[in-house]
Protein backbone atom coordinates (compact mmCIF):
# COMPACT_ATOMS: atom_id res chain seq x y z
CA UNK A 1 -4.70 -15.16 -19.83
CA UNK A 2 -3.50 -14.44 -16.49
CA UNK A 3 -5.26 -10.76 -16.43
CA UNK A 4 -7.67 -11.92 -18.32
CA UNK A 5 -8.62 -14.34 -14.86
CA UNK A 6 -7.90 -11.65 -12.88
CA UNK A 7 -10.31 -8.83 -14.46
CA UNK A 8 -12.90 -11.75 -14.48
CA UNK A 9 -12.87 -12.51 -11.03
CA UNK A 10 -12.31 -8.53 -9.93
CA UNK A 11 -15.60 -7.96 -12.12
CA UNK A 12 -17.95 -11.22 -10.64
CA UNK A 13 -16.60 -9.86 -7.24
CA UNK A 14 -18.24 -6.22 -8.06
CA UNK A 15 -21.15 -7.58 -9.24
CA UNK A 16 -21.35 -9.82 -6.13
CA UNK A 17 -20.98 -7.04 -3.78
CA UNK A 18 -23.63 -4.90 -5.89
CA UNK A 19 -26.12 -7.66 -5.22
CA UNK A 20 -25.47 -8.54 -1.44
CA UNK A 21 -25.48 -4.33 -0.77
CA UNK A 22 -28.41 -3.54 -2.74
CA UNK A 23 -28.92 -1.03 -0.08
CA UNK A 24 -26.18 0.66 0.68
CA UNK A 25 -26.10 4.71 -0.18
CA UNK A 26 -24.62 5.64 -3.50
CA UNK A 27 -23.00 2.26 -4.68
CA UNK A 28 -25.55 3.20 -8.09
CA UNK A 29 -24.84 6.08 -8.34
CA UNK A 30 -20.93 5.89 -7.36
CA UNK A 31 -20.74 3.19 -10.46
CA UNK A 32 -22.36 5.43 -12.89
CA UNK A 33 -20.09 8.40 -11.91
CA UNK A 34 -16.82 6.40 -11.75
CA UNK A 35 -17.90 4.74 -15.41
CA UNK A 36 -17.90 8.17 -16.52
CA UNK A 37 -14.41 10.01 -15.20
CA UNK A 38 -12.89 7.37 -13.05
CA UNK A 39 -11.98 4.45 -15.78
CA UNK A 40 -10.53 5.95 -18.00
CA UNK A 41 -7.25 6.03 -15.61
CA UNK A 42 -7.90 3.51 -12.75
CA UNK A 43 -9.48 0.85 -15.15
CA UNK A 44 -13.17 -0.26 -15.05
CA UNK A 45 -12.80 -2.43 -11.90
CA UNK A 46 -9.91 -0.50 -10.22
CA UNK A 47 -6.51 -2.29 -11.90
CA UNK A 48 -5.12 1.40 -12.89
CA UNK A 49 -3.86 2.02 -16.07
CA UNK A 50 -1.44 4.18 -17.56
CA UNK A 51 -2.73 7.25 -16.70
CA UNK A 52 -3.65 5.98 -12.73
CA UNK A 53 -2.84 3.42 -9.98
CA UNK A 54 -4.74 0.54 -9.06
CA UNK A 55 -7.65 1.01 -6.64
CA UNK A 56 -7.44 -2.34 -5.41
CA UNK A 57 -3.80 -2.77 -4.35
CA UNK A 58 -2.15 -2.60 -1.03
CA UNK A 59 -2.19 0.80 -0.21
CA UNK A 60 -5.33 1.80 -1.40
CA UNK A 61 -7.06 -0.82 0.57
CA UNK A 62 -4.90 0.49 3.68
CA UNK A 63 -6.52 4.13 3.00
CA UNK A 64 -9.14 4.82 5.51
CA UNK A 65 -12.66 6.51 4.72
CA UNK A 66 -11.76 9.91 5.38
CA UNK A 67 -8.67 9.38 3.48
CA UNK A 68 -10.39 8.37 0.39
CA UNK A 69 -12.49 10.94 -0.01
CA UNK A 70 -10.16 13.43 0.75
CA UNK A 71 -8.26 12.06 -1.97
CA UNK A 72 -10.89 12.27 -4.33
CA UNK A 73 -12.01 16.21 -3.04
CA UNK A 74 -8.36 17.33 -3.17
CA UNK A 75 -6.28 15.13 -5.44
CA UNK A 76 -2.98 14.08 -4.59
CA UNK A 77 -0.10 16.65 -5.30
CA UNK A 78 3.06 15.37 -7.55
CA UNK A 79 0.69 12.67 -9.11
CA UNK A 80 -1.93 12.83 -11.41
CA UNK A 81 -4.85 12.33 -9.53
CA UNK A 82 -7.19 15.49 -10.33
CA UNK A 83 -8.85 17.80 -7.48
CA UNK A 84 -12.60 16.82 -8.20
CA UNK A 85 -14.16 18.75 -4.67
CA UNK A 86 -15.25 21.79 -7.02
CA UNK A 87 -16.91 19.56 -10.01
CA UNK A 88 -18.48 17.10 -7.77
CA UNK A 89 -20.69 17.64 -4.74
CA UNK A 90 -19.96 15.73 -1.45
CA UNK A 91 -22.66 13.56 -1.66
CA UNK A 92 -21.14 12.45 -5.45
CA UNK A 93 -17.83 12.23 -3.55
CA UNK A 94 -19.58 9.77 -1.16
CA UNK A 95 -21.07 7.65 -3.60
CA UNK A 96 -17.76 7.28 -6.05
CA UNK A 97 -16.05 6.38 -2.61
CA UNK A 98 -18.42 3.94 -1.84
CA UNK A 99 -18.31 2.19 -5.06
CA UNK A 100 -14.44 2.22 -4.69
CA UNK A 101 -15.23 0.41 -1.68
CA UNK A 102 -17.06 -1.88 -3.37
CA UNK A 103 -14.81 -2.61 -5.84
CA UNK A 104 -12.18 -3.50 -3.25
CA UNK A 105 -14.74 -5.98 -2.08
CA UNK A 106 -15.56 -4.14 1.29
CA UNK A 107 -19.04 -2.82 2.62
CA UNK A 108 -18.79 1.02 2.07
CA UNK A 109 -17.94 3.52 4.39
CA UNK A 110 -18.12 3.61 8.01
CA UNK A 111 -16.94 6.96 8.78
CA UNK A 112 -17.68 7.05 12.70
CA UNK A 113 -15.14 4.57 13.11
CA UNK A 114 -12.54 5.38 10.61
CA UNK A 115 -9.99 6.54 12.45
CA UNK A 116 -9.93 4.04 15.38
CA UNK A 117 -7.56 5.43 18.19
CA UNK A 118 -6.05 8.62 16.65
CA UNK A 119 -9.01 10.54 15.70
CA UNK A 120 -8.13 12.79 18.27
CA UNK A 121 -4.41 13.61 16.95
CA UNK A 122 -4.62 15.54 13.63
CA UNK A 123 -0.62 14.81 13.47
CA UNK A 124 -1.28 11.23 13.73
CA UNK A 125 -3.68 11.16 11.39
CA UNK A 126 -1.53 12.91 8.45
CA UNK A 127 1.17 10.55 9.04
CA UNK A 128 -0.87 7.38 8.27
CA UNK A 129 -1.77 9.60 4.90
CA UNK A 130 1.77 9.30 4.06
CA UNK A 131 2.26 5.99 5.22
CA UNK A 132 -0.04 4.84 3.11
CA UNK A 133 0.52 7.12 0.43
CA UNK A 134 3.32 8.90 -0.52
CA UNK A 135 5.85 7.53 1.62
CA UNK A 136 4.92 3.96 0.09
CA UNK A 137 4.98 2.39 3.82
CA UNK A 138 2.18 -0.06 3.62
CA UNK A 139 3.60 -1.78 0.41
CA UNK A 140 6.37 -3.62 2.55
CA UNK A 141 5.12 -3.27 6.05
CA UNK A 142 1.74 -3.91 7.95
CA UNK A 143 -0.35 -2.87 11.24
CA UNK A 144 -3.31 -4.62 11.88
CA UNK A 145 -2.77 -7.38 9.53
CA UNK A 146 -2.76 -5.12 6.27
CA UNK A 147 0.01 -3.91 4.36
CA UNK A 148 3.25 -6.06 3.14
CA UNK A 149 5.41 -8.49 4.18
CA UNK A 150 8.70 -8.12 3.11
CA UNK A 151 9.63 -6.04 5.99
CA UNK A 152 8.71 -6.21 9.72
CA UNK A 153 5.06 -5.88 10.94
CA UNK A 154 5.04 -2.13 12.81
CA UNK A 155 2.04 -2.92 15.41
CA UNK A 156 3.67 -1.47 19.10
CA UNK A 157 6.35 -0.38 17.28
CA UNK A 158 6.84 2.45 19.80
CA UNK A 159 7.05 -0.32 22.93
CA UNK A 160 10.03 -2.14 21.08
CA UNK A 161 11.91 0.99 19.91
CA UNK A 162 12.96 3.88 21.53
CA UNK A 163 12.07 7.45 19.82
CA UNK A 164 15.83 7.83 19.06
CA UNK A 165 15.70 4.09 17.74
CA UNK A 166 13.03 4.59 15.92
CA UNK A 167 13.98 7.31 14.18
CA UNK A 168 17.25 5.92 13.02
CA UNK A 169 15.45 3.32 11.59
CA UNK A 170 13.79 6.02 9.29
CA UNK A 171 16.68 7.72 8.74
CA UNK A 172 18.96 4.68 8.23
CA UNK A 173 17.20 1.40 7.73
CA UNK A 174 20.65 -0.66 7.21
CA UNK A 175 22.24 0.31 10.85
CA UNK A 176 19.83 -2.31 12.53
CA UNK A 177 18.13 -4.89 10.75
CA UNK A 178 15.71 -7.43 12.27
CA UNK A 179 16.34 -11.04 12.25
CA UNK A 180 14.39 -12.62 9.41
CA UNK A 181 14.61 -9.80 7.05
CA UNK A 182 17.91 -9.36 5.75
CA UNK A 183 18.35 -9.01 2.12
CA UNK A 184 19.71 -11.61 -0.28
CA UNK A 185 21.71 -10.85 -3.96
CA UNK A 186 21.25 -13.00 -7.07
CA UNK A 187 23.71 -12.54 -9.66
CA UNK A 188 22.66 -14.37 -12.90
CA UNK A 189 24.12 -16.08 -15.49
CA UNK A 190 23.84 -13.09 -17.73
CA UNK A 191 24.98 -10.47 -15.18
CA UNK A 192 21.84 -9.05 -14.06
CA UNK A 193 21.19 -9.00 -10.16
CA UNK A 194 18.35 -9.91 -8.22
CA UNK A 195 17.90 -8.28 -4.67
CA UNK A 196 14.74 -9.01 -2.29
CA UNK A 197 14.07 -10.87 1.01
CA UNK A 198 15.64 -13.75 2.05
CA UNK A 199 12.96 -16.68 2.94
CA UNK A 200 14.49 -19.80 2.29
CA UNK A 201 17.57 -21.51 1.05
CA UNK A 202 19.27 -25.37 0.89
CA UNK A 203 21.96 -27.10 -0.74
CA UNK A 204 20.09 -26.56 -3.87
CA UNK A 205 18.02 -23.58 -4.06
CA UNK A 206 17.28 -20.07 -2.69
CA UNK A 207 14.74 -18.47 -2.40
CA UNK A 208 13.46 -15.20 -2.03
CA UNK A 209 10.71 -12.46 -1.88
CA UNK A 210 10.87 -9.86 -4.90
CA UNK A 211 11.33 -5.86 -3.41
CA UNK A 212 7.51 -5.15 -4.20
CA UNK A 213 6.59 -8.04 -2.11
CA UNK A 214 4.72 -9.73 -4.90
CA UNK A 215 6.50 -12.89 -5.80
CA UNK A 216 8.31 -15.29 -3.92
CA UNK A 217 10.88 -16.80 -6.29
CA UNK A 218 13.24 -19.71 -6.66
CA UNK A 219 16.79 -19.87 -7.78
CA UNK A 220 18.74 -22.97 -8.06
CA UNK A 221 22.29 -22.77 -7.15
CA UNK A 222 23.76 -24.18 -10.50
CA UNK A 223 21.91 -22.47 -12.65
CA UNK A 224 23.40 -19.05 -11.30
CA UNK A 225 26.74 -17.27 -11.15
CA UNK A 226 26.08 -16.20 -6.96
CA UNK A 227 23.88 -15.45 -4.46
CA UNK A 228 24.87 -13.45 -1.30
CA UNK A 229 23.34 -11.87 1.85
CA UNK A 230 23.44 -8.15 1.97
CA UNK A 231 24.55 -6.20 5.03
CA UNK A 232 22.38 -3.32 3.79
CA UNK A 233 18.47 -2.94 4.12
CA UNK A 234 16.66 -2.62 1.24
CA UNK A 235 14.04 -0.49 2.56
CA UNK A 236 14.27 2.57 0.74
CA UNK A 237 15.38 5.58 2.39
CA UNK A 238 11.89 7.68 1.80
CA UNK A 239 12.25 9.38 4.78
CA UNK A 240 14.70 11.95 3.78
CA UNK A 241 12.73 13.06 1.23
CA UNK A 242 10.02 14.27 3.54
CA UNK A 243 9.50 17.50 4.77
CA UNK A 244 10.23 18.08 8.68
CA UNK A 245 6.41 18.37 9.32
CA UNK A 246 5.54 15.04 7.40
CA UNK A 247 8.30 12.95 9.07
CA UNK A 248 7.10 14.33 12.37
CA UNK A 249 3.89 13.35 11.69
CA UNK A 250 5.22 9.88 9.93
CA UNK A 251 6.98 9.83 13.40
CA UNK A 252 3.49 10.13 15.34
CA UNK A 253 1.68 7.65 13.48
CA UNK A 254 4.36 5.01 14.01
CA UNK A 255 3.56 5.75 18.04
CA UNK A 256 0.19 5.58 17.98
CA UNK A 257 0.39 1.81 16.78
């Protein structure tokens, strides 16, 4: 029932934006072309599928223009997301980005400001690639009020840390953790363990924030075997599975914040 609501409201939001953008360049013509290759793996209003993420979701709202369409010209390696630059022209690439757009309920592309202060740093502007890509930043942490929550907003970063600080907090997220983030450990009844962010907790209760950020849930005390706080992060340590160039340029984006 519950996706059900959701695909409903995803679809009247579509339509919505369809009608208020009657002008804009290629929305048509994006739809018709997504219909025909896209669904199949991203769903027909973005929710992904087996076969391909969700085009509506954290990070792929936190992808800019330039991003998106070079996404869709040269696929994503160590995914499944296809090349389609040499079956499509860049005009059909424009107008299947557009209607992503529209499907994430935003007004198309705006290209000559997509890459706000770092258009002029080619490093900078890999590393928010992989931030909000493959190193799977943007699903716990934000900049300009997008991204997640269960770890620490990274605007000026670069003016609270020091480079060396900040790169031991890539390398090794549990050697300093920030007040108001720690991580709490449910132990159930039945032996299986809950870890995510602390948020609140009483006489009573607990609560805390699920590791994907999604859900904040509720524990009360006697209806569990323990609950503990965590001396260790649990950002996961992504990082070292980066080449040198992409953490340098992970590095670079984090500064330019």
């Amino acid at each position: 029932m519950k996706l059900m609501k959701l695909l409903t409201t995803s679809l009247f939001t579509t339509c919505l934006m369809l009608l208020v953008l009657p002008a804009a360049a290629g929305v048509g013509e994006g739809q018709e072309l997504y219909d025909a290759y896209c669904q199949v793996c991203h769903g027909g209003v973005g929710e992904g599928q087996t076969m391909g993420k969700s085009l509506v979701d954290t990070s792929a709202n936190n992808l800019s223009d330039k991003e998106l369409l070079e996404v869709i010209t040269n696929g994503r390696s160590g995914t499944g997301m296809a090349a389609w630059g040499s079956s499509f022209s860049e005009e059909e690439i424009f107008d299947i980005a557009t209607y992503v757009r529209a499907l994430q309920g935003k007004p198309g592309l705006n290209l000559s400001d997509d890459e706000g202060g770092i258009s002029d740093d080619p490093k900078a502007v890999a590393g928010r690639s992989i931030f909000n890509g493959k190193g799977q930043c943007a699903s716990c942490h934000s900049y300009d009020e997008q991204g997640g929550s269960v770890g620490p907003a990274l605007d000026d970063v670069a003016s609270r840390l020091s480079d060396s600080a900040l790169k031991q907090a890539l390398r090794d997220p549990s050697a300093s953790i920030v007040s108001g983030y720690g991580a709490m450990q449910v132990t159930q009844n039945d032996g299986s363990i809950i870890t995510g962010r602390f948020r609140n907790d009483s006489e009573l209760a607990v609560q805390i924030q699920s590791e994907d950020g999604r859900r904040w849930v509720t524990y009360f005390k006697d209806r569990i075997a323990s609950v503990e706080s965590l001396e260790s992060s649990i950002m996961p340590e992504i990082y070292a599975t980066l080449s040198a160039a992409e953490q340098q340029a992970l590095i670079a984006f984090l500064k330019s914040l």
